[in-house]
Protein backbone atom coordinates (compact mmCIF):
# COMPACT_ATOMS: atom_id res chain seq x y z
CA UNK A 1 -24.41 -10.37 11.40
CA UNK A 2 -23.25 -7.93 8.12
CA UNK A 3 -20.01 -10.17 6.87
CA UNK A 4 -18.44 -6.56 7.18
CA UNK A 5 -18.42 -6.54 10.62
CA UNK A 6 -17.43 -9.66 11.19
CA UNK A 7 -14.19 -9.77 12.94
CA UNK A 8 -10.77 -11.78 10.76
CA UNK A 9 -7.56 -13.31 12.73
CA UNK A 10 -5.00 -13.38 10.93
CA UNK A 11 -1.81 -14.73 12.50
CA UNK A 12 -1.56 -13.16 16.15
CA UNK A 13 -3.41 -9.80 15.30
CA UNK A 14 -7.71 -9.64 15.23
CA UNK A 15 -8.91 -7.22 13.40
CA UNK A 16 -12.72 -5.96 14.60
CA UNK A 17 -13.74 -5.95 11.06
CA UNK A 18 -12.89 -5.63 7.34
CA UNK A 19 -12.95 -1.73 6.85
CA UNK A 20 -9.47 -1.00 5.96
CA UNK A 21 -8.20 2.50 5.54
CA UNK A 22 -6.14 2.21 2.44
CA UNK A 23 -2.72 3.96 2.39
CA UNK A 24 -2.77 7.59 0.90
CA UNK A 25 -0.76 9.85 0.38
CA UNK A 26 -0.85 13.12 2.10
CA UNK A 27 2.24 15.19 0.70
CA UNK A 28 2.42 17.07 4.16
CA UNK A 29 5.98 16.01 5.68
CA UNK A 30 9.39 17.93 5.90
CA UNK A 31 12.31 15.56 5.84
CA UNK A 32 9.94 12.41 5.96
CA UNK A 33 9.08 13.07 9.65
CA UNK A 34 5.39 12.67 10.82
CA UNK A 35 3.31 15.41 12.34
CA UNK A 36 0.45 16.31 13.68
CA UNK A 37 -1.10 16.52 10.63
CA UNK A 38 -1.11 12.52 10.06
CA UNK A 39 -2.07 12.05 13.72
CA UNK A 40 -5.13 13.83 12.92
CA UNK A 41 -5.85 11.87 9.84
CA UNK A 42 -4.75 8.82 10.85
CA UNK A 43 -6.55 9.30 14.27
CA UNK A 44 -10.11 10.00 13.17
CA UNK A 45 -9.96 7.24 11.08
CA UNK A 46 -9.07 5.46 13.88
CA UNK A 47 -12.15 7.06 15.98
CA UNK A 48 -14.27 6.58 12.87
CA UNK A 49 -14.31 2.49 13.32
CA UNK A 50 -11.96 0.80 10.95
CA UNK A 51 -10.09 -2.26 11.70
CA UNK A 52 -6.86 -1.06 10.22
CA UNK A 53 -5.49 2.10 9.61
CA UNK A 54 -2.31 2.50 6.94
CA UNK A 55 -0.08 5.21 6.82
CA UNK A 56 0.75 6.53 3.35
CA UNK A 57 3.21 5.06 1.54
CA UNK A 58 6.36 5.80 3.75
CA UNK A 59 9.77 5.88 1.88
CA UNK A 60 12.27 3.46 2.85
CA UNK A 61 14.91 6.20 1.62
CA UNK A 62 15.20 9.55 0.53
CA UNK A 63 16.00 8.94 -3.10
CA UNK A 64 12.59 6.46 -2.89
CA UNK A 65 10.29 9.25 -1.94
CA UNK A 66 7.07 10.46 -4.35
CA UNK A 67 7.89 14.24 -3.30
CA UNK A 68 9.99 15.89 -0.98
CA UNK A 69 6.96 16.49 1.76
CA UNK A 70 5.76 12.44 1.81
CA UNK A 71 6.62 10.64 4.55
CA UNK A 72 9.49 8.40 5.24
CA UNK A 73 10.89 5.32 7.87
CA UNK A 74 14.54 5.89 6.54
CA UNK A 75 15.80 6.76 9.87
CA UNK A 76 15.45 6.21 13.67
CA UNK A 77 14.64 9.61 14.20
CA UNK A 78 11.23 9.00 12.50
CA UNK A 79 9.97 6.63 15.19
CA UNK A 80 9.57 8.87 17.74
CA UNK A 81 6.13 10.33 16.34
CA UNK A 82 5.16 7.13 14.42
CA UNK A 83 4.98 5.51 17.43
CA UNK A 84 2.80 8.30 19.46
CA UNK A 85 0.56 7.84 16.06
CA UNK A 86 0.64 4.12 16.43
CA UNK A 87 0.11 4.18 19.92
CA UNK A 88 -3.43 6.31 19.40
CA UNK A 89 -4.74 4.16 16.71
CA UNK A 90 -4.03 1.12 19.02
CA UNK A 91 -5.94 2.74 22.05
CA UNK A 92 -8.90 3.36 20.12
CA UNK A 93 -9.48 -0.29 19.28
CA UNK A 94 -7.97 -0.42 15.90
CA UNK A 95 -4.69 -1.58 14.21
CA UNK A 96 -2.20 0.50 12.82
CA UNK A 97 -0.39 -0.89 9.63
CA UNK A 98 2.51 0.75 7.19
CA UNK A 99 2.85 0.78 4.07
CA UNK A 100 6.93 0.43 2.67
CA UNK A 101 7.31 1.78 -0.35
CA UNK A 102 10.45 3.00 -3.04
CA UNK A 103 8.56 5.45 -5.92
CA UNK A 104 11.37 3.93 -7.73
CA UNK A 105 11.34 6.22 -11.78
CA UNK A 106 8.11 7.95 -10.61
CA UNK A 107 9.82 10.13 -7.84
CA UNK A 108 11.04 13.73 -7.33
CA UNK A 109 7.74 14.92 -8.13
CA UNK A 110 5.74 17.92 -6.87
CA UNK A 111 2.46 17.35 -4.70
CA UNK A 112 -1.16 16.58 -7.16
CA UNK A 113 -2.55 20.40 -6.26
CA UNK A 114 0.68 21.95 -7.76
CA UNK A 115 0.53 19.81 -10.71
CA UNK A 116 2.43 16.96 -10.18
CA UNK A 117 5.58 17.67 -12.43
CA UNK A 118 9.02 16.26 -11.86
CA UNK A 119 10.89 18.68 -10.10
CA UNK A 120 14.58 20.20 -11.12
CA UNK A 121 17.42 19.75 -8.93
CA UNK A 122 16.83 23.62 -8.57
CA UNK A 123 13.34 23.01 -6.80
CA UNK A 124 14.51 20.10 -4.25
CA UNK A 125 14.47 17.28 -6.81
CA UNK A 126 17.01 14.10 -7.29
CA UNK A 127 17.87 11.61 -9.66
CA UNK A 128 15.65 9.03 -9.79
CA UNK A 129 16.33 5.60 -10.12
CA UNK A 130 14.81 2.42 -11.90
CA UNK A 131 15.35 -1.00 -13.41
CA UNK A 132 16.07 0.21 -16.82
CA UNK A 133 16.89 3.94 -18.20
CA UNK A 134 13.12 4.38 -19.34
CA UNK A 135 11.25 7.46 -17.90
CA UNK A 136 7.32 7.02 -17.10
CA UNK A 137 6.70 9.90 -19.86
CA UNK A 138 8.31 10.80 -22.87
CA UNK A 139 10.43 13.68 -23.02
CA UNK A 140 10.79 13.23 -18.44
CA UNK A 141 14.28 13.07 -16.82
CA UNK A 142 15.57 9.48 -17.90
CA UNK A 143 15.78 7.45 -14.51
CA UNK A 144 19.46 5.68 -13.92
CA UNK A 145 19.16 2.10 -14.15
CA UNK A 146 20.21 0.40 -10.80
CA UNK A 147 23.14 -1.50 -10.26
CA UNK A 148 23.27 -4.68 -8.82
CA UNK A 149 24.96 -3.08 -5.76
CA UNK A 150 22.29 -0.57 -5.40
CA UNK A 151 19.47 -3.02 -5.89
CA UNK A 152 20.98 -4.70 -2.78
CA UNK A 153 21.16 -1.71 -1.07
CA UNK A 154 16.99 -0.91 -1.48
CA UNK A 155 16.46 -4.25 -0.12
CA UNK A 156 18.52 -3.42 2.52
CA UNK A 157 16.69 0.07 2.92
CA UNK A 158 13.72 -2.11 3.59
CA UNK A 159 14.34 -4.67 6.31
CA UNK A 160 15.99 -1.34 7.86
CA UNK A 161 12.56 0.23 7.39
CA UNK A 162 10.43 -2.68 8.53
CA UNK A 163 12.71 -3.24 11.70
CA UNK A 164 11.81 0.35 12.71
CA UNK A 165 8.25 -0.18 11.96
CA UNK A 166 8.23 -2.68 14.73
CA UNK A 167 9.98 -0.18 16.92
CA UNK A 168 7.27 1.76 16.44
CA UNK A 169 4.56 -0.37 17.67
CA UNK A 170 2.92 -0.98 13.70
CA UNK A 171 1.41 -4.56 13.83
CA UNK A 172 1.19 -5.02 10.32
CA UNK A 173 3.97 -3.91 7.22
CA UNK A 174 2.14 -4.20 3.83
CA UNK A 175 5.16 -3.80 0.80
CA UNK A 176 4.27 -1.60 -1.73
CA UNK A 177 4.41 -3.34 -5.06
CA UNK A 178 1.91 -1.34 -7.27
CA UNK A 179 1.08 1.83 -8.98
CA UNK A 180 4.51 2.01 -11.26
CA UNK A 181 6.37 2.23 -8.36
CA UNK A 182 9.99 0.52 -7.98
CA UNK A 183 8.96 -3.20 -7.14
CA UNK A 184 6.18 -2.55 -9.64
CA UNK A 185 8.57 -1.33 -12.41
CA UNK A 186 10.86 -4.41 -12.16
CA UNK A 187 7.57 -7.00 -12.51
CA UNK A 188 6.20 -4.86 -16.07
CA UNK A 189 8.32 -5.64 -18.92
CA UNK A 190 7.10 -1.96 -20.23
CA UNK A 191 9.50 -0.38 -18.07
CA UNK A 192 11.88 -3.67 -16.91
CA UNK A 193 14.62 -4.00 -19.89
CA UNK A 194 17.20 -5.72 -17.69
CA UNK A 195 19.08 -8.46 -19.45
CA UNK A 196 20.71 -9.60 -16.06
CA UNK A 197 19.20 -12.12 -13.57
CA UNK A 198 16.35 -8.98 -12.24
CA UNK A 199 15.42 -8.37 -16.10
CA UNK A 200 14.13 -10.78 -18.88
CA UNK A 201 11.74 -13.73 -17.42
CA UNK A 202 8.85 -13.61 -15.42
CA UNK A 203 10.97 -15.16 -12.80
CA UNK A 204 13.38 -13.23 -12.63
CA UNK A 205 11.20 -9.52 -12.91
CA UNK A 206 9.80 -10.54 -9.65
CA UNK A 207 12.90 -11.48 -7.76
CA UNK A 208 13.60 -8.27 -5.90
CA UNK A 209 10.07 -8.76 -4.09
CA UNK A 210 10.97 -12.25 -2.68
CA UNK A 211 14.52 -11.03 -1.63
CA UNK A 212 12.39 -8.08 0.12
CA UNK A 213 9.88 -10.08 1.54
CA UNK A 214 13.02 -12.25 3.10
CA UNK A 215 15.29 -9.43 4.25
CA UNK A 216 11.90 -7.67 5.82
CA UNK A 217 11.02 -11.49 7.29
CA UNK A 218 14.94 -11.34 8.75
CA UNK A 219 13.29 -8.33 11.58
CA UNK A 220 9.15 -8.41 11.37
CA UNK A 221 7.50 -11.31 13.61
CA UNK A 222 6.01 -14.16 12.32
CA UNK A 223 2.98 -13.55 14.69
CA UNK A 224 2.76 -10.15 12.67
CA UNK A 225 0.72 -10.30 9.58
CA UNK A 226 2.85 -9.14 6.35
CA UNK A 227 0.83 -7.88 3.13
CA UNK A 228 1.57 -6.78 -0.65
CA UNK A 229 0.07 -4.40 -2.58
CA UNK A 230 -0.05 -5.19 -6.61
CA UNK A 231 -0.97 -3.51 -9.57
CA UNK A 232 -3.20 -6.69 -10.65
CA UNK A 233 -3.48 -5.55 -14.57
CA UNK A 234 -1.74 -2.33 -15.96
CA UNK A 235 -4.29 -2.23 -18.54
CA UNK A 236 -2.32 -2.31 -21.46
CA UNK A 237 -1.41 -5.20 -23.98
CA UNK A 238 2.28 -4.88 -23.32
CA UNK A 239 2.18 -5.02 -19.75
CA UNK A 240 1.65 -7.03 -16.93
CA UNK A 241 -1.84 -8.64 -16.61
CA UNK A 242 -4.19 -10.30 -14.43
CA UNK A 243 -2.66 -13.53 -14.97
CA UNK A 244 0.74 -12.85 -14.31
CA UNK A 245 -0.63 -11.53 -10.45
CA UNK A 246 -2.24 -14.52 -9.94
CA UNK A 247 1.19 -16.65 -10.71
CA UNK A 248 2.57 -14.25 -8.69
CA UNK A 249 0.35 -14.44 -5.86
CA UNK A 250 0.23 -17.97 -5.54
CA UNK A 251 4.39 -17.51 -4.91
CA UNK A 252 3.76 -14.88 -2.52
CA UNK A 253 1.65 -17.29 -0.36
CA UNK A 254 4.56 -19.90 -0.27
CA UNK A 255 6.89 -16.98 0.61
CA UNK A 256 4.27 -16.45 3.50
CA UNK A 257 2.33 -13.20 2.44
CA UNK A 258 -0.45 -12.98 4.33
CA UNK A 259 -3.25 -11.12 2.25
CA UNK A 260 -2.58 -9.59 -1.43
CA UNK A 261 -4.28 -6.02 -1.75
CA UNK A 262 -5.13 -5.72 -5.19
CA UNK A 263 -4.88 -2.38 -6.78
CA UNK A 264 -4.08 -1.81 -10.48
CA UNK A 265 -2.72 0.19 -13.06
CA UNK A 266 -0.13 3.25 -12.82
CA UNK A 267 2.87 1.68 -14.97
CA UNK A 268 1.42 2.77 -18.28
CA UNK A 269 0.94 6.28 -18.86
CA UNK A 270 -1.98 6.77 -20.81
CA UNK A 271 -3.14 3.37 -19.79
CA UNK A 272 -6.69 2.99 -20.68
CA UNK A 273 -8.47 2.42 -17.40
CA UNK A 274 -12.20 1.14 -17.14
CA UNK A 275 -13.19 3.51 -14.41
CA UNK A 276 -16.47 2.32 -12.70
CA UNK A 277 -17.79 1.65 -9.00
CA UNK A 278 -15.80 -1.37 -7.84
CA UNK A 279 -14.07 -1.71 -10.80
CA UNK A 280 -11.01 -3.50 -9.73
CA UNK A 281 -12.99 -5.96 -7.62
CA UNK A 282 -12.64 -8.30 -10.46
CA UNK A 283 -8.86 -8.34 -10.01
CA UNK A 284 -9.21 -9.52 -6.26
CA UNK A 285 -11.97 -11.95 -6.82
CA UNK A 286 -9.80 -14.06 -9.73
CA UNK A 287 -6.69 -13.63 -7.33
CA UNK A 288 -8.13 -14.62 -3.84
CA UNK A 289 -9.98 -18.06 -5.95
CA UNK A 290 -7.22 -18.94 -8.17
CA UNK A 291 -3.84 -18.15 -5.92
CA UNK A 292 -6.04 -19.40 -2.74
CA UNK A 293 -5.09 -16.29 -0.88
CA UNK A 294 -6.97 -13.71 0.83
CA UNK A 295 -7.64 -10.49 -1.07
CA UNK A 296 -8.22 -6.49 -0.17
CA UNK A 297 -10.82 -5.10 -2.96
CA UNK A 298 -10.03 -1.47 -3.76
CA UNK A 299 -11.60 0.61 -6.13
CA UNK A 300 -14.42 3.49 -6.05
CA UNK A 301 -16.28 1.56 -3.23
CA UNK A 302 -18.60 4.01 -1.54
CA UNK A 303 -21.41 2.09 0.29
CA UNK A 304 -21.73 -0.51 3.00
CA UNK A 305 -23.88 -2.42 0.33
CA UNK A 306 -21.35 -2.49 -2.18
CA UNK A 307 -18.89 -3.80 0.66
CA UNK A 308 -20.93 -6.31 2.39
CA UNK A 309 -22.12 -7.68 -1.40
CA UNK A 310 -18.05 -7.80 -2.05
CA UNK A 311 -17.40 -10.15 0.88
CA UNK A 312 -20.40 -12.10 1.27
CA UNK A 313 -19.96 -13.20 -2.80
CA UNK A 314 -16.19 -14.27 -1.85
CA UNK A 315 -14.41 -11.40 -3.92
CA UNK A 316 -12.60 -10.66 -0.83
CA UNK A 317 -11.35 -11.06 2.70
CA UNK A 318 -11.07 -6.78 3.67
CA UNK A 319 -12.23 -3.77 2.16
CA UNK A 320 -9.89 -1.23 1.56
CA UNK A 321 -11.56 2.25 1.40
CA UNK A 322 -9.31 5.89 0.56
CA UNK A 323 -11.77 8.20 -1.48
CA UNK A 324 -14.46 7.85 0.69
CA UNK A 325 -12.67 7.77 4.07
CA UNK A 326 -11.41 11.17 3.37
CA UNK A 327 -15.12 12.19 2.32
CA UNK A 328 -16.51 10.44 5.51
CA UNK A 329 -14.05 9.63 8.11
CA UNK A 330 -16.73 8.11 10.26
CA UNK A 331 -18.03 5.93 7.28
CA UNK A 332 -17.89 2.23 9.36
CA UNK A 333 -19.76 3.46 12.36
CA UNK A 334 -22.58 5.19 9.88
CA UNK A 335 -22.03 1.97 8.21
CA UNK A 336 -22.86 -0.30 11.04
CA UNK A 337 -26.09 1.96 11.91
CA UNK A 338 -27.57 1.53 8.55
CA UNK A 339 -26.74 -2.54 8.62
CA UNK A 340 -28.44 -2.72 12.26
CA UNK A 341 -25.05 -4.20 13.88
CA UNK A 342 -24.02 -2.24 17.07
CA UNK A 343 -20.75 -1.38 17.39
CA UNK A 344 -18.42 -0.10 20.19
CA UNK A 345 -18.70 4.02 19.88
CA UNK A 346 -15.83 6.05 21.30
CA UNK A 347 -17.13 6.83 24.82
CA UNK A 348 -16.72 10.76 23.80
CA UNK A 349 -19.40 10.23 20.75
CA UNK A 350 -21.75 8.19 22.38
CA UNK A 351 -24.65 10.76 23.08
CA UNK A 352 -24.38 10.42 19.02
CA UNK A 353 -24.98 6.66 18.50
């Protein structure tokens, strides 16, 4: 049988294979609530055959939202329509997973098709906050460097925002860590210029993820698998490399982290980035041999050949597709035809198989 469609147990939760629909952003919320706009989306993903099926990165506060329209787990009157989303994506055979996130210096922005600027307090945006007083671009609103105090309080924002999660019936929390986001900004020493115990040393960069990871383990079930996304390399000389995720990774594991998605880049602006099919593959094949952990490979992956040559090489443990999910929601079940394994069909779309 295709290694894709094998099925993977980890902890309590099976998933039916190793397509992975990867958290992305949809920019279509009002206040952070859900609607039926990411029941759709989410859904037919769902429908479409993969094993587990992200929401967007969902802000553990207000202040630690992308935009003003993403979607946030900041309060308990966001559950009631996660759940009916979670509840769909778990009757149709696959698992539904979050993604906890804090944009951290790279928020109060305006959605990709208006351009993406930072918005003014005059067009619904905030102060943004950060490890150090350092904006993303030059001549962008200066983030305010957390406090110690207010560092406490975003850990606090997420074992708030995991406990809901479980409220809402999500079997799996993945921790956003990657993309220049908060966690992200504390690990680079581009943007970390702390000269307190979060600032300074390698060690101490990455101590707000561990005191996440153990106020989130304080609520979300051991049973329930628990995953971090990375930026693996930033792609720069100054920054945070390939090397330092795989230290890091290898600490994640001993803090019980489950599987490390590895993602890269987004710190740096103007980064250099080595665009190519699969191109960050690399990053998840060096972490998943040297850390001894299992790996997500993201990355322009577009065919069933390019996943099944992924996992069956030991680059991997899951596949985490975005691009071409939104392209072809229905991409593991046309996947699974052209491989010759049969699959269960919704009972709707059978006259299709």
């Amino acid at each position: 049988m295709a290694k894709l469609f094998e099925p993977l147990r980890i902890k309590d939760v099976e998933f039916k294979n190793r397509i992975v629909v990867s958290p992305m952003c949809e920019y279509s919320s009002e206040d952070g609530f859900a609607n039926d706009w990411h029941l759709v989306h989410l859904g037919t993903r769902a429908i479409g055959g993969a094993a587990l099926v992200f929401t967007e990165a969902t802000a553990v506060s207000p202040e630690g939202r992308i935009s003003p329209w993403d979607l946030g787990i900041w309060k308990d009157e966001h559950i009631e329509f996660l759940t009916r989303i979670v509840n769909f994506i778990h009757r149709h055979d696959s698992i539904a997973g979050t993604q906890l996130a804090h944009a951290g210096r790279k928020a109060s922005v305006d959605t990709p098709w208006r351009g993406g600027k930072v918005l003014s307090d005059e067009d619904g945006g905030w102060d943004m906050l950060a490890p150090s007083a350092v904006p993303f671009r030059e001549g962008e609103r200066v983030p305010q460097e957390l406090s110690v105090d207010e560092i406490r309080k975003v850990i606090e924002d997420f074992r708030e925002a995991a406990a809901r999660a479980l409220k809402c019936g999500f079997k799996v929390v993945e921790i956003h860590a990657a993309h220049g986001y908060l966690i992200n900004e504390f690990f680079s020493p581009v943007s970390n210029l702390r000269t307190d115990s979060y600032g300074g040393s390698f060690e101490n960069r990455i101590r707000i993820v561990f005191e996440i990871i153990e106020a989130v383990q304080q609520v979300w079930p051991k049973s329930h698998p628990l995953f971090v996304r990375i930026s693996a390399s930033e792609w720069s000389d100054r920054g945070w490399n390939v090397d330092d995720s795989v230290r890091l990774a290898k600490l994640l594991k001993q803090k019980g982290v489950d599987l490390v998605d590895c993602s890269s880049g987004g710190n740096v602006y103007r980064a250099k980035i080595e665009l190519g099919p699969m191109y960050q593959v690399p990053f998840a094949e060096k972490v998943k041999k040297e850390a001894d952990i299992r790996t997500g490979a993201v990355g322009l992956i577009t065919t069933a050949q390019q996943c099944e040559e992924i996992l069956q090489s030991g680059k991997a443990d899951m596949i985490f597709l975005a691009r071409q999910l939104l392209r072809d929601p229905y991409f593991p079940l046309r996947a699974a035809k052209e491989m010759g394994v049969d699959v269960k069909w919704p009972d709707q779309y059978l006259r299709a198989k």
